[in-house]
C-alpha atoms as a PDB file:
ATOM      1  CA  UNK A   1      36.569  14.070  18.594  1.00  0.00           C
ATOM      2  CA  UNK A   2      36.532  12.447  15.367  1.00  0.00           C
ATOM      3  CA  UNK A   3      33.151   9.953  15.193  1.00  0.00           C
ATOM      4  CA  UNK A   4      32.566   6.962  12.545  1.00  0.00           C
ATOM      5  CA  UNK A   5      29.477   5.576  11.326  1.00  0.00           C
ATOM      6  CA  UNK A   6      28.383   2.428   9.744  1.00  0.00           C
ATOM      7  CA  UNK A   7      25.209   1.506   8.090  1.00  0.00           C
ATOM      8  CA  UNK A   8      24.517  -1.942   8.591  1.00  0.00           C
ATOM      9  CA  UNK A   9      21.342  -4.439   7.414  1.00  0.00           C
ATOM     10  CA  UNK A  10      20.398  -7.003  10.712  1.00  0.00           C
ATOM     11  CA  UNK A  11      17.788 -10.053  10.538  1.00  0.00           C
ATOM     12  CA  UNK A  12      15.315 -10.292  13.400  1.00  0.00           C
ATOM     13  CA  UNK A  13      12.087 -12.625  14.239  1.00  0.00           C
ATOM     14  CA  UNK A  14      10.584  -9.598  12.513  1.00  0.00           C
ATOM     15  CA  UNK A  15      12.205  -8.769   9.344  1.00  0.00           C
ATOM     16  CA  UNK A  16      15.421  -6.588   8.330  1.00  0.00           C
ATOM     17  CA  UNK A  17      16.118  -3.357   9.594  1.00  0.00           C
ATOM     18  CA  UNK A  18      19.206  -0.705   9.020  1.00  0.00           C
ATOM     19  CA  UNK A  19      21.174  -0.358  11.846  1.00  0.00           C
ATOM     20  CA  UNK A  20      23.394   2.719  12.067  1.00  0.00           C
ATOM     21  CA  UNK A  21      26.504   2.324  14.215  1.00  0.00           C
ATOM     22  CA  UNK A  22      28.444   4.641  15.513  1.00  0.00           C
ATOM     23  CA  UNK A  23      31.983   5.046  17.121  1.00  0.00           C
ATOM     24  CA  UNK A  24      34.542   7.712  18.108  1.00  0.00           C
ATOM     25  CA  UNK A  25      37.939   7.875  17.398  1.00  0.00           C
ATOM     26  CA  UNK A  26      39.909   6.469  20.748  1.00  0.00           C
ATOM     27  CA  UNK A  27      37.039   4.932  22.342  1.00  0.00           C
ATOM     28  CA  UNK A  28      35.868   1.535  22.615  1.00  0.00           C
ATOM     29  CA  UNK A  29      32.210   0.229  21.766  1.00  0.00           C
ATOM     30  CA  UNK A  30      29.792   1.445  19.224  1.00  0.00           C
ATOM     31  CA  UNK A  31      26.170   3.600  19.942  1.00  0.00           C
ATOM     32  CA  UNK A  32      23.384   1.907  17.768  1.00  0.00           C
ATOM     33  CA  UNK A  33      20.441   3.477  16.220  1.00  0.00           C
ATOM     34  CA  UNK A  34      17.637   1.792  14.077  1.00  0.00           C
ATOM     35  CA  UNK A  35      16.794   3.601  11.120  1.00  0.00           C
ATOM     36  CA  UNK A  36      12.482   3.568  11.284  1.00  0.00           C
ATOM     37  CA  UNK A  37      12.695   3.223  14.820  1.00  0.00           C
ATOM     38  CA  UNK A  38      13.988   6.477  16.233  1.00  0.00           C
ATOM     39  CA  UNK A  39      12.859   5.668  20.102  1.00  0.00           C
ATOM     40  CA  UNK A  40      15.773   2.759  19.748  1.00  0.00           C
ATOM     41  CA  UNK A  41      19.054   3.490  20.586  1.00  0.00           C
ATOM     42  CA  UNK A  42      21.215   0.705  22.220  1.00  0.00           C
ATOM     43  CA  UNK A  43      24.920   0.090  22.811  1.00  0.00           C
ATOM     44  CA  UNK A  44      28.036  -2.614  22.477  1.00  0.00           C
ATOM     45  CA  UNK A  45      31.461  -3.504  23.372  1.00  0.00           C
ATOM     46  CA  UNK A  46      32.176  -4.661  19.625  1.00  0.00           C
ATOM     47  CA  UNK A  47      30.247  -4.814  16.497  1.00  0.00           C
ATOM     48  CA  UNK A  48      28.890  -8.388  17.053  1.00  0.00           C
ATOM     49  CA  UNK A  49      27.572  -7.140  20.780  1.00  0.00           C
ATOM     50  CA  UNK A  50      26.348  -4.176  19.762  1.00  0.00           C
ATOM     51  CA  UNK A  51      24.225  -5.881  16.757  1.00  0.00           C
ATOM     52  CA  UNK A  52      22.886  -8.024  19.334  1.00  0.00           C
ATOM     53  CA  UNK A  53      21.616  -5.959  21.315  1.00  0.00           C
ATOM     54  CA  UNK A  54      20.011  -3.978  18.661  1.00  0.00           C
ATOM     55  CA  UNK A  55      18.129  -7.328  17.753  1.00  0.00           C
ATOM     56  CA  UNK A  56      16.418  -7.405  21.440  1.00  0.00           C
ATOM     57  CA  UNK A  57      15.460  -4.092  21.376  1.00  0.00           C
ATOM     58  CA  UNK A  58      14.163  -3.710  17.922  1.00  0.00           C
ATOM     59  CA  UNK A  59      11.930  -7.335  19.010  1.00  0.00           C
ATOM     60  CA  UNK A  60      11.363  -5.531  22.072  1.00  0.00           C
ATOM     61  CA  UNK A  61      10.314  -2.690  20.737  1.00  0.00           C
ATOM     62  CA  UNK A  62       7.952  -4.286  17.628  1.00  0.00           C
ATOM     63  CA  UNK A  63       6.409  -6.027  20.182  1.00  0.00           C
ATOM     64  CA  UNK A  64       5.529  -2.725  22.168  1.00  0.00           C
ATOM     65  CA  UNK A  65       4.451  -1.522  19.110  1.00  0.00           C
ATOM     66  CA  UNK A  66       1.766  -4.185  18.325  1.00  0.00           C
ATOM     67  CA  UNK A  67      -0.213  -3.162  21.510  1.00  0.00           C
ATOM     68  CA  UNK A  68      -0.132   0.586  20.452  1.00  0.00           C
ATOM     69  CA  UNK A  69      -1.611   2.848  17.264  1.00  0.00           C
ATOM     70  CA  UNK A  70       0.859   5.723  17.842  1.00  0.00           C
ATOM     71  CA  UNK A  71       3.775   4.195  17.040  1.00  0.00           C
ATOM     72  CA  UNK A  72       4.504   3.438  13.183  1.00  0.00           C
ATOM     73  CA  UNK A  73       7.363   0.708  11.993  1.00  0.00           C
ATOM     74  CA  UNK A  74       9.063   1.034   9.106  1.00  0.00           C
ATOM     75  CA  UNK A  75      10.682  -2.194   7.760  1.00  0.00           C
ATOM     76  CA  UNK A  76      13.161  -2.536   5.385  1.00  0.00           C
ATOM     77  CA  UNK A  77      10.849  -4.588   2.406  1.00  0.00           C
ATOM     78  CA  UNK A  78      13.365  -5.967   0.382  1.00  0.00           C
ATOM     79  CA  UNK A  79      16.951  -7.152   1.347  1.00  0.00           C
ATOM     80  CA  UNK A  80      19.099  -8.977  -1.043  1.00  0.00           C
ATOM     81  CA  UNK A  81      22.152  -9.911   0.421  1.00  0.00           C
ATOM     82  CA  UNK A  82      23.554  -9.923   4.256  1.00  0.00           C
ATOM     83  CA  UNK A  83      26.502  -7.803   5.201  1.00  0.00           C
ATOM     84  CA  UNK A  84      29.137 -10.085   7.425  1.00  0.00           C
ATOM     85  CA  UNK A  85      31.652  -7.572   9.353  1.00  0.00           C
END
């Protein structure tokens, strides 16, 4: 079971964040993780789904965040160009 990753910059309503997707050989969709947000972990049919629903939970998340002090986000400060897949 051969697996492929993919790093991958995404734009939400609050800021950038690396996005690692993930894939194995011979099976369809893609398991997403968010790099400074280990408690989010999400899925997708395709690359485009799967980004999407790794904006909603990240906003989800941030949001959930705002009402607690255990819970630290790290953001991605600078981003200079957008990746397009």
């Amino acid at each position: 079971m051969k697996k492929s990753k993919k790093e991958l910059k995404i734009k939400t309503k609050e800021g950038f964040f690396t996005i690692i997707l993930e894939s194995i050989k011979g099976e369809t969709g893609y398991t997403v993780r968010v790099k400074g947000l280990p408690e989010v972990i999400t899925e997708g049919r395709n690359i485009e789904e799967a980004k999407k629903m790794a904006r909603e939970a990240i906003e989800f998340c941030v949001e959930c965040n705002e009402h607690s002090t255990d819970i630290k986000v790290k953001r991605n400060p600078q981003i200079t160009t957008s990746i397009r897949v």
